[in-house]
Protein backbone atom coordinates (compact mmCIF):
# COMPACT_ATOMS: atom_id res chain seq x y z
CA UNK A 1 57.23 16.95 9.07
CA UNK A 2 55.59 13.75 8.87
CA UNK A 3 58.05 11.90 10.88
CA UNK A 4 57.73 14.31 13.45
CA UNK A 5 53.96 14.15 13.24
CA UNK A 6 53.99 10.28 13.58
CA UNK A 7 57.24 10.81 16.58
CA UNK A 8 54.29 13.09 18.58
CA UNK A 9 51.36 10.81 18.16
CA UNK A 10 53.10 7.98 19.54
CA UNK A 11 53.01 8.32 22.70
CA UNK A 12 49.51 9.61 22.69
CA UNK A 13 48.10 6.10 21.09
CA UNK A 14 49.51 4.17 23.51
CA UNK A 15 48.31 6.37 26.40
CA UNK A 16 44.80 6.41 24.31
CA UNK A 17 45.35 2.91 24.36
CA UNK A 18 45.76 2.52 28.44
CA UNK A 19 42.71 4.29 28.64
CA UNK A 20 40.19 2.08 25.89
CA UNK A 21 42.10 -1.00 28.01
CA UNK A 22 40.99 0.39 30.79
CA UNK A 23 37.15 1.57 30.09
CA UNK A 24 36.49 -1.64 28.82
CA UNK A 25 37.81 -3.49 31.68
CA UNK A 26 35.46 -1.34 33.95
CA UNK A 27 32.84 -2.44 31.26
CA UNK A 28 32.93 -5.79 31.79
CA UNK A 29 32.95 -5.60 35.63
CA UNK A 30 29.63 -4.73 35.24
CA UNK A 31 28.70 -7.94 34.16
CA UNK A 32 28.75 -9.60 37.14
CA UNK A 33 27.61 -7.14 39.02
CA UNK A 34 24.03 -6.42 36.89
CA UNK A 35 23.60 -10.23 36.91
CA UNK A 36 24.04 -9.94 40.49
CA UNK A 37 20.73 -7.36 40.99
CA UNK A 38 19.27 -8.86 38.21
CA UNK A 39 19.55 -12.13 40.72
CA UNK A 40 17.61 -9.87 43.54
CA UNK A 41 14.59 -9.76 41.51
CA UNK A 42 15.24 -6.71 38.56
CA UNK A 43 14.47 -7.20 35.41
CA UNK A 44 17.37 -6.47 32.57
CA UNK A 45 15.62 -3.40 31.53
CA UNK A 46 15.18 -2.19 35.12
CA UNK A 47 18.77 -2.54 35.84
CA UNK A 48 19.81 -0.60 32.32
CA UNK A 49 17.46 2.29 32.98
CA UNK A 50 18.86 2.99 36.67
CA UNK A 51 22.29 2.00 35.86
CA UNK A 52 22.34 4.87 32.56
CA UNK A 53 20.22 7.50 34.89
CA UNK A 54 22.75 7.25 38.24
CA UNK A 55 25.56 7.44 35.70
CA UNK A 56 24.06 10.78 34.16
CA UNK A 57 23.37 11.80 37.52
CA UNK A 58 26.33 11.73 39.42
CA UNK A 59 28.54 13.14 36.27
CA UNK A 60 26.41 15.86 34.91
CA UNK A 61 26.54 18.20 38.62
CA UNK A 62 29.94 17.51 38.68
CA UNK A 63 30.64 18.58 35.08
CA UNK A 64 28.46 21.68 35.22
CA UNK A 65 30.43 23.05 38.40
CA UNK A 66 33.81 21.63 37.82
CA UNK A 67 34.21 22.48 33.43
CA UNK A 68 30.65 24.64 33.03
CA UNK A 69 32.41 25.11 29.26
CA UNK A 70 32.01 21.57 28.47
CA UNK A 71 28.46 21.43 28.56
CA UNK A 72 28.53 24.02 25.69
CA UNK A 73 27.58 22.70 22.21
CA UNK A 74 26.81 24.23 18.91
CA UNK A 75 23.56 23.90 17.84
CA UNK A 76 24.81 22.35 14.42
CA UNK A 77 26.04 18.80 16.17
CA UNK A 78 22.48 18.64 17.74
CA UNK A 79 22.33 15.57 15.72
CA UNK A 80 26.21 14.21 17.25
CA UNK A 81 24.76 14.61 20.62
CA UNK A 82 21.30 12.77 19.88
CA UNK A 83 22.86 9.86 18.00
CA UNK A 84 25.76 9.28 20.78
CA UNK A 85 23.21 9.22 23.00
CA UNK A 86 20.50 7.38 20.85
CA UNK A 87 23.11 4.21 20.20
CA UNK A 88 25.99 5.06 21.63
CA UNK A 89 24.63 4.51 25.21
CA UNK A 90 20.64 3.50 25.05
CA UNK A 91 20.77 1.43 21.94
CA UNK A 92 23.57 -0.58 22.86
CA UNK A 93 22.39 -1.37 26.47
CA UNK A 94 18.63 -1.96 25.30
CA UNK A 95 19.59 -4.21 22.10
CA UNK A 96 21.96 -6.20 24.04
CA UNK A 97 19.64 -7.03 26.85
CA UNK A 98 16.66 -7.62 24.56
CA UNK A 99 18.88 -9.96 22.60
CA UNK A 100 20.17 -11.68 25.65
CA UNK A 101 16.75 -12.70 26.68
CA UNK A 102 15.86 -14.13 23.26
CA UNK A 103 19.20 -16.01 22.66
CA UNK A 104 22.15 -17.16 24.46
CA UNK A 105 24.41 -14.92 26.43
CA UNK A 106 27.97 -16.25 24.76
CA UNK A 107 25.62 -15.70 20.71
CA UNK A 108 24.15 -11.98 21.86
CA UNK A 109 28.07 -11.05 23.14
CA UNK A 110 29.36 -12.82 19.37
CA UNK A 111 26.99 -10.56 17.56
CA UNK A 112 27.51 -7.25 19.30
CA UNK A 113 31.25 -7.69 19.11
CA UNK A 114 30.72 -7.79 15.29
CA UNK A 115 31.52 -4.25 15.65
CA UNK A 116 34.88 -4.29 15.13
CA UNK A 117 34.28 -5.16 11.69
CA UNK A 118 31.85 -2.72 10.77
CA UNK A 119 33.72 0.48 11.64
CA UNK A 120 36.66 -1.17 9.73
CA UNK A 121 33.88 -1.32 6.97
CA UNK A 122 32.73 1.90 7.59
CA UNK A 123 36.21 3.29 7.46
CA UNK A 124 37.25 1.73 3.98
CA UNK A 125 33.93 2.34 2.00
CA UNK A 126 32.64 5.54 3.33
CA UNK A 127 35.98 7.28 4.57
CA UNK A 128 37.80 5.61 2.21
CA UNK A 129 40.92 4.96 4.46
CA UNK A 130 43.10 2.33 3.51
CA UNK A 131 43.55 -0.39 6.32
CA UNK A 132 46.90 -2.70 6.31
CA UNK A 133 46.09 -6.29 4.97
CA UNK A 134 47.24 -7.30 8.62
CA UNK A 135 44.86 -5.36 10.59
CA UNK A 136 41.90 -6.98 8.73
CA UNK A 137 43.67 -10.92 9.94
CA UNK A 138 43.65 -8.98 13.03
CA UNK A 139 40.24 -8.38 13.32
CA UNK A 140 39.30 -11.38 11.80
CA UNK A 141 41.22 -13.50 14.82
CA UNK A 142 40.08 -11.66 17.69
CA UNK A 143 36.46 -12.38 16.69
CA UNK A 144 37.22 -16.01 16.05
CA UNK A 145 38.31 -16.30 19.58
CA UNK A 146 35.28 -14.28 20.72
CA UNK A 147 33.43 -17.36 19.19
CA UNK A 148 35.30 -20.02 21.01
CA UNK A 149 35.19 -18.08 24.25
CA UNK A 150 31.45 -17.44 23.90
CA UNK A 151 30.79 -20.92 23.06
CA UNK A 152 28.10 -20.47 20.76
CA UNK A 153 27.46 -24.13 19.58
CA UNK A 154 26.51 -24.96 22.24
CA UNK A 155 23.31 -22.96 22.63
CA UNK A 156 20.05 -23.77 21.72
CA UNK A 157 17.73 -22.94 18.52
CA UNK A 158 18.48 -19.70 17.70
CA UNK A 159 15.65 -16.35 17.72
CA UNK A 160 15.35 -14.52 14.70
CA UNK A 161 14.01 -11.39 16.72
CA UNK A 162 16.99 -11.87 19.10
CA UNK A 163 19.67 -12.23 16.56
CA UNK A 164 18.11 -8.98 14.66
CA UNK A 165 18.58 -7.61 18.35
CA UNK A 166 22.13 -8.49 18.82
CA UNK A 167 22.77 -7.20 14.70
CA UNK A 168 21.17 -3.67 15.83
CA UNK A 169 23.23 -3.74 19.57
CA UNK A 170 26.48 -4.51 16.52
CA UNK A 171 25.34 -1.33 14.04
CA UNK A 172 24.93 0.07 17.88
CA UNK A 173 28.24 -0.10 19.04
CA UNK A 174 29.75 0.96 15.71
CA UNK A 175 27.55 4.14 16.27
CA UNK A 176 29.54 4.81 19.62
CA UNK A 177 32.97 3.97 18.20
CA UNK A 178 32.34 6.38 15.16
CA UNK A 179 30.30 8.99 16.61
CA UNK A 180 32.29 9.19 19.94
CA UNK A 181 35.79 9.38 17.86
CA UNK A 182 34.30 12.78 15.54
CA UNK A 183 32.38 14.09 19.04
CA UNK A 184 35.86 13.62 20.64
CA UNK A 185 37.76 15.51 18.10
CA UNK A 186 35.16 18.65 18.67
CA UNK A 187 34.28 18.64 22.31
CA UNK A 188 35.40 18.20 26.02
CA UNK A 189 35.19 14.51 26.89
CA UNK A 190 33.37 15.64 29.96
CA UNK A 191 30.67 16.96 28.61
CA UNK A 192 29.96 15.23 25.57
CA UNK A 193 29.93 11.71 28.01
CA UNK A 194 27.49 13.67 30.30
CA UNK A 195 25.34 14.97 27.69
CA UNK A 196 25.49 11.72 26.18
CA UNK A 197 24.20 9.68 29.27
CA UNK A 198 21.56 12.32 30.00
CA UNK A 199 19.87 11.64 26.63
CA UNK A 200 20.99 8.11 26.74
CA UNK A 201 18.68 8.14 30.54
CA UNK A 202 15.67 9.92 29.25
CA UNK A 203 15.57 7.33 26.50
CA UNK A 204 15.69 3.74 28.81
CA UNK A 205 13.44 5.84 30.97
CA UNK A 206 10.74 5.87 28.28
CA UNK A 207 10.94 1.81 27.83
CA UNK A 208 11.50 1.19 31.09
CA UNK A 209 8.98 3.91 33.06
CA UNK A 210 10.18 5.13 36.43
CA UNK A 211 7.01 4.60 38.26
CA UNK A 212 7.12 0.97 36.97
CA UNK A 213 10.60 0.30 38.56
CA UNK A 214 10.99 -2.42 41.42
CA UNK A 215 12.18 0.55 43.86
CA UNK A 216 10.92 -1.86 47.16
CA UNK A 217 14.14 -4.07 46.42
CA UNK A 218 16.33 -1.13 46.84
CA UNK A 219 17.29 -2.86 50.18
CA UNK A 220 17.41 -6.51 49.07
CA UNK A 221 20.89 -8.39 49.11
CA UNK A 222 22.72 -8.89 46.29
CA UNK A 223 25.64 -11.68 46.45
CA UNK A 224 28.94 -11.52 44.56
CA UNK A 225 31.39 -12.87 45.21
CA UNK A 226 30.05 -14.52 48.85
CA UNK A 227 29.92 -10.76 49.46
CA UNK A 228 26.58 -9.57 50.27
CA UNK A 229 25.53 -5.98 49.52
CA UNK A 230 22.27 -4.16 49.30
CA UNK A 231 20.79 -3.69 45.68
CA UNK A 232 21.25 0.03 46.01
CA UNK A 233 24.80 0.17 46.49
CA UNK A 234 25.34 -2.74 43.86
CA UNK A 235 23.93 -0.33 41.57
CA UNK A 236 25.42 2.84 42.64
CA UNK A 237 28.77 1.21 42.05
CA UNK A 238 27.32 -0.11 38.48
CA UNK A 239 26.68 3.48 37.95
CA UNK A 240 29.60 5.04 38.48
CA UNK A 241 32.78 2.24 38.11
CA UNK A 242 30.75 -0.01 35.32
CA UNK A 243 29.19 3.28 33.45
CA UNK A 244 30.31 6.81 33.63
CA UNK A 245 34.07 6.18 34.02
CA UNK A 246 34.30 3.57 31.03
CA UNK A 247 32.53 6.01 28.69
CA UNK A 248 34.54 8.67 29.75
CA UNK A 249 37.91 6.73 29.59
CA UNK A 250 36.56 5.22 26.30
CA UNK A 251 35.49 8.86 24.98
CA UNK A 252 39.03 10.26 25.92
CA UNK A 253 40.98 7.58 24.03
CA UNK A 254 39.11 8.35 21.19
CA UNK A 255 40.73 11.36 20.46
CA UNK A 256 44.36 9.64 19.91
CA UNK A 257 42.79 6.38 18.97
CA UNK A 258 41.08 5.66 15.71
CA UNK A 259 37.90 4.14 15.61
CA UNK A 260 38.78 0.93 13.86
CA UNK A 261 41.53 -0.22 16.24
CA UNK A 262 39.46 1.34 19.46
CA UNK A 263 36.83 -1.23 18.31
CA UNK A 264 39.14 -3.79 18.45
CA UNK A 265 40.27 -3.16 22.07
CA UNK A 266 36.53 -3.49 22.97
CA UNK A 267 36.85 -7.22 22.48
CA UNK A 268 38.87 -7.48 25.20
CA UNK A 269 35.58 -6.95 27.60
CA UNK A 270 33.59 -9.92 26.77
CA UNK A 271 37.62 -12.16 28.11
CA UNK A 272 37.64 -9.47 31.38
CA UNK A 273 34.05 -10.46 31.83
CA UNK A 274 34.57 -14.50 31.28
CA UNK A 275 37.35 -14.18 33.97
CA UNK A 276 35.48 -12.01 36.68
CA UNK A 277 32.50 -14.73 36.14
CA UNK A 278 35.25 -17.24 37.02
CA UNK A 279 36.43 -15.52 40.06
CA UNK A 280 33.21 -14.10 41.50
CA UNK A 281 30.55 -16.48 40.02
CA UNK A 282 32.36 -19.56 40.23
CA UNK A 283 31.64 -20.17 35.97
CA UNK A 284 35.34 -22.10 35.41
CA UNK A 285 36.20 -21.33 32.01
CA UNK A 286 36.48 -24.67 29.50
CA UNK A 287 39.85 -25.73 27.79
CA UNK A 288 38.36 -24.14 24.48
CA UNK A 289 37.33 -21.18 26.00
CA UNK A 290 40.61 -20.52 27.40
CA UNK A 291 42.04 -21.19 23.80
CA UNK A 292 40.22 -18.76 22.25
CA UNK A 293 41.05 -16.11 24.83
CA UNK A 294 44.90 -16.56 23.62
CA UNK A 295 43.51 -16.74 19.51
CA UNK A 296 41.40 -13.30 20.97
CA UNK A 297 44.22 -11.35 22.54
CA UNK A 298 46.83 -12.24 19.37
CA UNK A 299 44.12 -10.78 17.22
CA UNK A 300 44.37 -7.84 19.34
CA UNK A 301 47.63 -7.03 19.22
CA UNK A 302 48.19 -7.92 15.80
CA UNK A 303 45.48 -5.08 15.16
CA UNK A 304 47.29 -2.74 17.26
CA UNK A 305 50.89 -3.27 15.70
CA UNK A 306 48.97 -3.17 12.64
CA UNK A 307 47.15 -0.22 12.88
CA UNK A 308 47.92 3.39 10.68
CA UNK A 309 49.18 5.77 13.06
CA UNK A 310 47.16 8.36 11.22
CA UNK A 311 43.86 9.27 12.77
CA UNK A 312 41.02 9.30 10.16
CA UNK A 313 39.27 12.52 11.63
CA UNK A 314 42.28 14.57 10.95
CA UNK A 315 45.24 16.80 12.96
CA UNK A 316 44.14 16.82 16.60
CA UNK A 317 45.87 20.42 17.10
CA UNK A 318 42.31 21.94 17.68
CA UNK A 319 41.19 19.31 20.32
CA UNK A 320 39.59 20.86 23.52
CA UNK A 321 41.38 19.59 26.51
């Protein structure tokens, strides 16, 4: 039984594992393009609050007339839907940007990539699920090539209030990896990403108020690439390739993908990212950095071959589709 168990969830992981890949690919191509609006004159929390609001608001219609049945919840995982949307989406967006503008971008991307580590943490002391010796090395050397990709020496003094911010974007993140994987084994991916971003929107909105947003530089160019595009369709594409479909890819994969090696994936964003600032912002990428990008991916996949095929949330039999 339990070699045919492992024999069926094979193939799953690795097509889970396509589809983290993939969402946090489409993650990172954000990057480039919020710095690119952010370049036209909007501030960080501007961009975060319009990005998470056209996100919610192109997928929730689409949801609600295409899988009406997602959008049902039981009133019992009021809390599920509140913290996925509370961390899972605001938290880490808000945290992250507030710690950017405190501390260096390559330190604030080193500290919210800590994540990995505290779902494995999470896993082993409160789950207690045993993880393989080699999945903790493999943890450990995909964050040690974060650090040489991120280049953190190099920055200046650091903030106190911005490294608490990039801690809390960390304890953020881990939030969405373990809250997404139980809300994936209950619910319709669908609707618990659009419910998700709809609370995650109404939350930005209150830091960053509507009626406060730079709305007369809807029109203003934005360059990537030595492309130039208007701010609104910069963000409209931020919206719906850099924010719906990764959290809906990434919410999918969680339901064949456990939580501790799904947070491992993720670190493969912050390399996509490094490379698309290479090709569209002309930011070459230093000997060092390109070292740790190799010391990063073996991590990686050491973590992967490492990694229990067991999921920690149990048989997936009762999944929705």
């Amino acid at each position: 039984m339990a070699v045919l168990e492992k024999t069926a969830r094979a193939p799953g992981r690795a097509w889970a594992t396509g589809l983290s890949l993939t969402s946090w690919v489409l993650f990172a191509s954000s990057g480039p393009l919020a710095k690119a609006v952010m370049a036209a004159g909007w501030s960080p929390a501007a961009v975060t609050s319009v990005r998470i609001a056209l996100a919610a608001v192109l997928l929730v219609p689409v949801v609600a007339v295409l899988r009406p049945q997602a959008l049902r919840f039981h009133r019992a995982d009021l809390w599920l839907l509140l913290g996925y949307g509370l961390l899972g989406v605001a938290g880490v967006q808000l945290f992250f940007f507030l710690a950017v503008a405190r501390i260096p971008v390559g330190v604030a991307m080193v500290l919210v990539n800590l994540a990995p580590a505290l779902v494995a943490l999470w896993v082993r002391v409160v789950r207690r699920t045993r993880l393989p010796g080699l999945m903790w090395l493999g943890i450990g050397l995909a964050v040690a090539g974060l650090v040489l990709v991120a280049g953190i020496w190099q920055g200046p003094e650091l903030d106190l209030l911005g490294v608490a911010a990039g801690l809390a974007a960390a304890i953020c993140s881990a939030g969405y990896f373990l809250l997404g994987e139980h809300g994936a084994s209950r619910y319709d991916s669908f609707g618990l990403t659009a419910a998700g971003l709809a609370i995650g929107a109404v939350v930005v909105a209150v830091v960053a108020l509507p009626w406060t947003l730079p709305t007369g530089l809807l029109t203003t160019p934005a360059e990537l690439g030595g492309l130039r595009v208007p701010v609104w369709l910069a963000l409209l594409v931020l919206a719906a390739v850099g924010t719906a479909l990764p959290y809906l890819a990434g919410l999918r994969a969680l339901r064949n993908l456990p939580s501790a090696l799904a947070s491992v994936l993720a670190l493969v964003e912050p390399l996509v990212a490094a490379g698309l600032a290479w090709l569209l912002l002309g930011q070459a990428l230093r000997p060092t950095q390109l070292a740790g990008a190799v010391v990063l991916l073996a991590g990686a996949v050491l973590a992967q071959l490492a990694a229990p095929n067991s999921l920690p949330e149990g048989p997936i039999s009762h999944r929705p589709g």
